[in-house]
C-alpha atoms as a PDB file:
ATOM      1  CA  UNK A   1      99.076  66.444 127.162  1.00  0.00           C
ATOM      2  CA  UNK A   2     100.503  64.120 124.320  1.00  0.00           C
ATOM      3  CA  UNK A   3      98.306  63.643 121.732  1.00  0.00           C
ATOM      4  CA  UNK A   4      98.408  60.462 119.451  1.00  0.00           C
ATOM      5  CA  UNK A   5      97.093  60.226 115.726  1.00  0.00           C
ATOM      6  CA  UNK A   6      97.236  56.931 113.787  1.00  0.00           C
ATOM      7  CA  UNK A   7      96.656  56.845 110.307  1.00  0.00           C
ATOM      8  CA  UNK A   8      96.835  54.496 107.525  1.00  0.00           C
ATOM      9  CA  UNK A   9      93.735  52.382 108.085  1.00  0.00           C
ATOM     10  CA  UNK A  10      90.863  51.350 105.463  1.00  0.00           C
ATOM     11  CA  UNK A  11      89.485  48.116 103.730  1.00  0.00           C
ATOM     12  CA  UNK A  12      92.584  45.963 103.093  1.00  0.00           C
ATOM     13  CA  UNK A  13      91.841  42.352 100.670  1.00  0.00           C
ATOM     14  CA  UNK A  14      93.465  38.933 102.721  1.00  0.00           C
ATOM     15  CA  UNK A  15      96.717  39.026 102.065  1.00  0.00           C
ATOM     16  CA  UNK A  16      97.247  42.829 101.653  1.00  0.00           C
ATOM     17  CA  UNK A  17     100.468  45.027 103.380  1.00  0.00           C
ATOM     18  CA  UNK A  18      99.151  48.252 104.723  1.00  0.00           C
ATOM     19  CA  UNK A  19     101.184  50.484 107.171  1.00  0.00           C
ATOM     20  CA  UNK A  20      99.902  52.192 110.290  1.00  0.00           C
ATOM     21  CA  UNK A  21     101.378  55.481 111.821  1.00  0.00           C
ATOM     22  CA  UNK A  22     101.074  56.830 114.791  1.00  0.00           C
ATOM     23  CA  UNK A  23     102.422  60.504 115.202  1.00  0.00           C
ATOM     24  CA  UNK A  24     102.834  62.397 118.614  1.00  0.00           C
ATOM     25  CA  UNK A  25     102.429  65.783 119.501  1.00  0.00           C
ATOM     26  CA  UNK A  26     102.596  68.266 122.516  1.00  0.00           C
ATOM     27  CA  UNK A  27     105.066  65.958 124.148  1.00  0.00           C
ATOM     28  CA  UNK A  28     106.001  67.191 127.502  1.00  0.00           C
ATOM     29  CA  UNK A  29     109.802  65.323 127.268  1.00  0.00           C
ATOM     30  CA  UNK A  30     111.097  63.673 124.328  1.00  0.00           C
ATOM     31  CA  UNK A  31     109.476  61.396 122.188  1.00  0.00           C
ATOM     32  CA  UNK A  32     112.868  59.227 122.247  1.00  0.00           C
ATOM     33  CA  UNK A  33     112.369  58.216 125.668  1.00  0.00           C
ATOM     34  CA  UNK A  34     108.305  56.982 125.327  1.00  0.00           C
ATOM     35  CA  UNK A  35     107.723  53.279 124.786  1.00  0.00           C
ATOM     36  CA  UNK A  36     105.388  52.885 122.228  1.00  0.00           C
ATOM     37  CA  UNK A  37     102.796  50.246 121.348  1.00  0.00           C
ATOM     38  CA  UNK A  38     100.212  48.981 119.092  1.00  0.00           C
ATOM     39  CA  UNK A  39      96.908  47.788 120.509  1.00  0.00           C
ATOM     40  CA  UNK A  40      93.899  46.615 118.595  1.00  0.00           C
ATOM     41  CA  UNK A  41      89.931  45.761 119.312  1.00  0.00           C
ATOM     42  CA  UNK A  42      87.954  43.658 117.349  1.00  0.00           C
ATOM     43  CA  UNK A  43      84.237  43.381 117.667  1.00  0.00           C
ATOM     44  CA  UNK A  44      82.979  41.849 120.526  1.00  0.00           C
ATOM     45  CA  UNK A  45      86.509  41.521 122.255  1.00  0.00           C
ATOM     46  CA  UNK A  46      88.225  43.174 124.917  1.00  0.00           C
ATOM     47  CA  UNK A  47      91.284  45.059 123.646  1.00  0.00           C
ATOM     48  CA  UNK A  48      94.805  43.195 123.318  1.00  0.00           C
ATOM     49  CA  UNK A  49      98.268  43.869 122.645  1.00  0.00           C
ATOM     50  CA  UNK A  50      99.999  43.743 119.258  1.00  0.00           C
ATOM     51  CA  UNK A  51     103.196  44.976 119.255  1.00  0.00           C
ATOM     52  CA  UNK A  52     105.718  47.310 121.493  1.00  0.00           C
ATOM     53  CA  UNK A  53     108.988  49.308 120.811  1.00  0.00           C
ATOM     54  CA  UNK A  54     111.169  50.382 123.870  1.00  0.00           C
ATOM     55  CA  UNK A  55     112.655  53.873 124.008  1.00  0.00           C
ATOM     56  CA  UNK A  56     115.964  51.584 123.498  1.00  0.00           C
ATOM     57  CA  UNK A  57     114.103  49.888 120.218  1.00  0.00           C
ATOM     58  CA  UNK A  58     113.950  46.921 122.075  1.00  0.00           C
ATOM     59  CA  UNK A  59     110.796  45.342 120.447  1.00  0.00           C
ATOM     60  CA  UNK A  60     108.149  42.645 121.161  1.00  0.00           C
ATOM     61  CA  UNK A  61     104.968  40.819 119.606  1.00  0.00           C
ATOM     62  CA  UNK A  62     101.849  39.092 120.238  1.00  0.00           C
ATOM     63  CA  UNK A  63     102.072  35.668 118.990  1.00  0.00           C
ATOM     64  CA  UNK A  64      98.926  35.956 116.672  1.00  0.00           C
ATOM     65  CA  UNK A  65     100.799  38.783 114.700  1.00  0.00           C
ATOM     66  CA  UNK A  66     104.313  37.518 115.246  1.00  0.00           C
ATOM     67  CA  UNK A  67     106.442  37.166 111.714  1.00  0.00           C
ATOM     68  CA  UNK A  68     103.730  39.410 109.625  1.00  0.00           C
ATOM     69  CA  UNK A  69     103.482  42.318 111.800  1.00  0.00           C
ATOM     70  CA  UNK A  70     106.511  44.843 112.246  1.00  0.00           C
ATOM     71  CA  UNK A  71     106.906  48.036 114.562  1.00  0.00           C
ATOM     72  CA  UNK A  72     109.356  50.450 114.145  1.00  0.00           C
ATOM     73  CA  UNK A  73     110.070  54.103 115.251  1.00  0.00           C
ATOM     74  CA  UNK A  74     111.265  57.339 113.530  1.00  0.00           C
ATOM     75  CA  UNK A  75     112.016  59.680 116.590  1.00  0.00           C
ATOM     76  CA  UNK A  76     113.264  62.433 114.370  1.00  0.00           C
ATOM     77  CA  UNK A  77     109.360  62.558 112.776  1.00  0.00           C
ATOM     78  CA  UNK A  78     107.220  61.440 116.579  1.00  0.00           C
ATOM     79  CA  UNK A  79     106.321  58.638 114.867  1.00  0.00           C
ATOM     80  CA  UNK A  80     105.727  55.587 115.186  1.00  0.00           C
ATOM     81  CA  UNK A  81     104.850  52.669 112.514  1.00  0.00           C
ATOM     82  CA  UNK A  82     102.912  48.875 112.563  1.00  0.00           C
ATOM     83  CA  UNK A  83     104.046  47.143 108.810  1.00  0.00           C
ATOM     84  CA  UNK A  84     100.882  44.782 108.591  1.00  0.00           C
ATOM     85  CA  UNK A  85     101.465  41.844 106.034  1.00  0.00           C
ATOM     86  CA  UNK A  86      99.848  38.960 104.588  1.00  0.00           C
ATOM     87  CA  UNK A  87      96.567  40.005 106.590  1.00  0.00           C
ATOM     88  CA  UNK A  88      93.750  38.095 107.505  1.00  0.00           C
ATOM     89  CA  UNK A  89      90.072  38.275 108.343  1.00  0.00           C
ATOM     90  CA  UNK A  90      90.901  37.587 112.010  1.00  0.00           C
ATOM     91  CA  UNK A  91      93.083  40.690 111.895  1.00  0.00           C
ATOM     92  CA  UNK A  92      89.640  43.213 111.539  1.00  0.00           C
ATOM     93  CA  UNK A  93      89.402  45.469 114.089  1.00  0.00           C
ATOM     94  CA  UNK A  94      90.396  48.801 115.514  1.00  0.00           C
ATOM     95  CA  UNK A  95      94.517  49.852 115.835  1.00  0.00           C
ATOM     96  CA  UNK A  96      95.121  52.359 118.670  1.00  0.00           C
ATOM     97  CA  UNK A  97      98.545  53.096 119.748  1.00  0.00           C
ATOM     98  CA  UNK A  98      99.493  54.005 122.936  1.00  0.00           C
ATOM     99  CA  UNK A  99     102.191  55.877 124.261  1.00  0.00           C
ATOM    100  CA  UNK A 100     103.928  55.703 127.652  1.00  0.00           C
ATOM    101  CA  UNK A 101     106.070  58.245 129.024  1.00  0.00           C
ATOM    102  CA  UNK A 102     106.478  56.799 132.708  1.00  0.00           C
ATOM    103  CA  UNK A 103     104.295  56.718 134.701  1.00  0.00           C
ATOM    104  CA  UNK A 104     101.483  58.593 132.147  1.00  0.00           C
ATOM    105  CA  UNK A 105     100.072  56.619 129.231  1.00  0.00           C
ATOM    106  CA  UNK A 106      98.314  58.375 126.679  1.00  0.00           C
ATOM    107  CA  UNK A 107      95.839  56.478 123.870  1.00  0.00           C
ATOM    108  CA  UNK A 108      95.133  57.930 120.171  1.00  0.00           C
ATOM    109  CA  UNK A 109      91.430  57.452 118.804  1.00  0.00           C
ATOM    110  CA  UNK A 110      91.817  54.592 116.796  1.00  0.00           C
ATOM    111  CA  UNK A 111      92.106  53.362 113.179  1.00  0.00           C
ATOM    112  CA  UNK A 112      89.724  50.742 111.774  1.00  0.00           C
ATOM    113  CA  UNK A 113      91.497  48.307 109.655  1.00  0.00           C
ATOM    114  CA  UNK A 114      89.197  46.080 107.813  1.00  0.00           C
ATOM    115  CA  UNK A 115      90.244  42.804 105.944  1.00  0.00           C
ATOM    116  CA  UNK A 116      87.703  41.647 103.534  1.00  0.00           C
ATOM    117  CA  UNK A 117      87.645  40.465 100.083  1.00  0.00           C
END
């Protein structure tokens, strides 16, 4: 089954730009035609949307991230990105992206992004 890794995680100061990735493998069709998304979980919460990107690149945003956050998709590497900037506190928590490739959905393990001076 498709497997998801993120990477790019760590202690980040307020303010900071770090990148997430998220690369698939063992996909059973073609990456180009999975809708991707970034989800995150802070502590204490339930887990929430941050940001999508359609098969088509058609792209959308929670409203707590909109205008900082960015998601984009290289389909030639099974990859796909979350640009993070000007960070804050609020933002702690764990990334996990999540891939859907109709009508499966598939979940990688997680990145902890900490913002902290």
């Amino acid at each position: 089954q498709v497997q998801l890794v993120e990477s790019g995680g760590g202690l980040v100061q307020p303010g900071g730009s770090p990148r997430l990735s998220c690369a698939a493998s063992r996909i059973i069709g073609s990456f180009n035609n999975m809708d991707m998304a970034w989800y995150r979980q802070a502590p204490g919460k339930q887990r929430e949307f941050v940001a999508g990107v359609t098969s088509t690149r058609r792209t959308n945003y929670a409203g707590s991230v909109k205008g900082r956050f960015t998601i984009f998709r290289d389909n030639a590497q099974n990859t796909v990105y979350l640009q993070m900037n000007s960070l804050k506190p609020e933002d702690t928590a764990v990334y996990y992206c999540k891939g859907i490739d109709y009508p499966n959905d598939y979940w990688g393990q997680g990145t902890q992004v900490t913002v902290s001076s």
